[in-house]
C-alpha atoms as a PDB file:
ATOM      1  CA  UNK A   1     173.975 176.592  45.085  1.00  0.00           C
ATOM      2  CA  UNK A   2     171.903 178.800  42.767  1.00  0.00           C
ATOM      3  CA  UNK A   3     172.386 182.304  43.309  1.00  0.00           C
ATOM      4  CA  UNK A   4     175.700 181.946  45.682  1.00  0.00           C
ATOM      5  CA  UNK A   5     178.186 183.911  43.462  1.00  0.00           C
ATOM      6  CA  UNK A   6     176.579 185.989  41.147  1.00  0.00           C
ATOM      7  CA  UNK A   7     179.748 186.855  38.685  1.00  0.00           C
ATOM      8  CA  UNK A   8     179.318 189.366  35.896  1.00  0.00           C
ATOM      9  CA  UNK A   9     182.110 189.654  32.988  1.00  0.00           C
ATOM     10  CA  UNK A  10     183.806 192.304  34.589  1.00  0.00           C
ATOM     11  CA  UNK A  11     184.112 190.784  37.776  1.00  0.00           C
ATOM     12  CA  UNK A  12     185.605 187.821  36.227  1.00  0.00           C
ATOM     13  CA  UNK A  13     188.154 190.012  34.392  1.00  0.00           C
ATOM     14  CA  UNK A  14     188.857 191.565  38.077  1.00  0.00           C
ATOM     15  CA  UNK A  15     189.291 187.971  39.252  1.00  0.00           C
ATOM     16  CA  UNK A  16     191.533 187.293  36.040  1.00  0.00           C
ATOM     17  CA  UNK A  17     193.914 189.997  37.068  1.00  0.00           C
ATOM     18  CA  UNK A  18     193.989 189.760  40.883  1.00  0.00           C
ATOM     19  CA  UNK A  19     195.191 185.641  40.228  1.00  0.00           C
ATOM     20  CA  UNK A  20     197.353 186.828  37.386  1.00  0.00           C
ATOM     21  CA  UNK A  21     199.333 189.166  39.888  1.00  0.00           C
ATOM     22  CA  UNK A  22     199.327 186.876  42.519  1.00  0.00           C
ATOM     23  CA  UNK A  23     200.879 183.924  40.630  1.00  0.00           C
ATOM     24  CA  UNK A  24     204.101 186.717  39.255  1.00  0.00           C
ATOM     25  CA  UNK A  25     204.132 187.533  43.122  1.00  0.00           C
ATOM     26  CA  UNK A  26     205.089 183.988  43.560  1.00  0.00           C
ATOM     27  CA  UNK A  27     206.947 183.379  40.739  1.00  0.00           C
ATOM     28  CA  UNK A  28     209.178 185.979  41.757  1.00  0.00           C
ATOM     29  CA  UNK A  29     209.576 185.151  45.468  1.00  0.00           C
ATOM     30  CA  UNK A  30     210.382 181.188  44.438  1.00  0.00           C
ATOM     31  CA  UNK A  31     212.661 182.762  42.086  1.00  0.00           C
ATOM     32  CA  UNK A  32     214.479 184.620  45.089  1.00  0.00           C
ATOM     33  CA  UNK A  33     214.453 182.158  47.323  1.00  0.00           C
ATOM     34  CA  UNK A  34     216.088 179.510  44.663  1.00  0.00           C
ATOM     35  CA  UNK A  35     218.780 182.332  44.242  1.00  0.00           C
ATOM     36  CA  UNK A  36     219.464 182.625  48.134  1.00  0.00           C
ATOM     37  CA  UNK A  37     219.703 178.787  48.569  1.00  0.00           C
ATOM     38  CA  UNK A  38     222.247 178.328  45.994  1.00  0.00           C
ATOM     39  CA  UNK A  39     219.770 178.170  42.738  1.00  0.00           C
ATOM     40  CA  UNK A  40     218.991 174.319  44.386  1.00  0.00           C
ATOM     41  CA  UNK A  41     216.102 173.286  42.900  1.00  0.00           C
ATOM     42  CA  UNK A  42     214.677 171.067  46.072  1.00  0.00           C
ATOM     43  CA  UNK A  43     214.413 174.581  48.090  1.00  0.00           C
ATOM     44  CA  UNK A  44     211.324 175.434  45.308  1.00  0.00           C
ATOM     45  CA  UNK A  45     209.756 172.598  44.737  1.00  0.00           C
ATOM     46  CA  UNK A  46     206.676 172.980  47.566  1.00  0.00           C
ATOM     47  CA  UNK A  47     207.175 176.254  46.850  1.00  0.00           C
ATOM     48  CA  UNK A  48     206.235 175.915  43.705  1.00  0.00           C
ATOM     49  CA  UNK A  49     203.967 173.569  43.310  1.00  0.00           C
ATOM     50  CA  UNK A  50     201.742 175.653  46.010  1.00  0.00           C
ATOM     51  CA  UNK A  51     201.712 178.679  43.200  1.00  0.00           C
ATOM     52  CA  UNK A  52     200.825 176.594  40.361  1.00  0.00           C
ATOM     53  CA  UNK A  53     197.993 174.798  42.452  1.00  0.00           C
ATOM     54  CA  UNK A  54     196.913 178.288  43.313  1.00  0.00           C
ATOM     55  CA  UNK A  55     196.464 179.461  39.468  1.00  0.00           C
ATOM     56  CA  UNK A  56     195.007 176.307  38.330  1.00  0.00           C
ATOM     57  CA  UNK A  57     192.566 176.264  40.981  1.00  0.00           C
ATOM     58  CA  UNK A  58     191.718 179.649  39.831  1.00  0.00           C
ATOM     59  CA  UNK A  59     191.309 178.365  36.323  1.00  0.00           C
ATOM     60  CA  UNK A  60     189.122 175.554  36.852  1.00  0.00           C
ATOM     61  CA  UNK A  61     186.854 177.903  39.186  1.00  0.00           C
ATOM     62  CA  UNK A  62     186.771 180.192  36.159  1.00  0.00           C
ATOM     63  CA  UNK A  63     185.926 177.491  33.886  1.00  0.00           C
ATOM     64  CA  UNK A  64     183.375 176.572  36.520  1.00  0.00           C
ATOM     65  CA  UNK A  65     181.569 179.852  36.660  1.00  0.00           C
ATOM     66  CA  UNK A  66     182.340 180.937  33.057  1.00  0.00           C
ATOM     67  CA  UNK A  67     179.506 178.218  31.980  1.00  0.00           C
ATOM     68  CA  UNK A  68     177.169 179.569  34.555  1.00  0.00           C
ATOM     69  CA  UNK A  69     177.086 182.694  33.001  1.00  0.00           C
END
């Protein structure tokens, strides 16, 4: 939709960050949580899939908007 999300550099960088932060949020409570289950690696899998599918859904929005600018 033209006009929907007007993003300007530094709101992407803002974007950039905020995911960036979120994903080593994540990172670290998978990382916990693999520790309190015994470091079993079928505890983190959803887990982590759900963070990575988070940050690469950021990416390809970025991508997305980054040619629209």
């Amino acid at each position: 939709m033209d006009g929907f999300a007007f993003e300007t550099n530094m709101l992407l960088g803002a974007d950039l960050m905020i995911s960036v932060c979120d994903l080593l949020g994540d990172v670290i409570l998978v990382y916990r949580c693999w520790v309190m289950w015994g470091r079993s690696y079928w505890v983190v899998v959803l887990p982590g899939l759900s963070a990575a599918a988070g940050f690469g859904k950021f990416v390809y929005s970025l991508l997305y908007v980054g040619t629209e600018l």
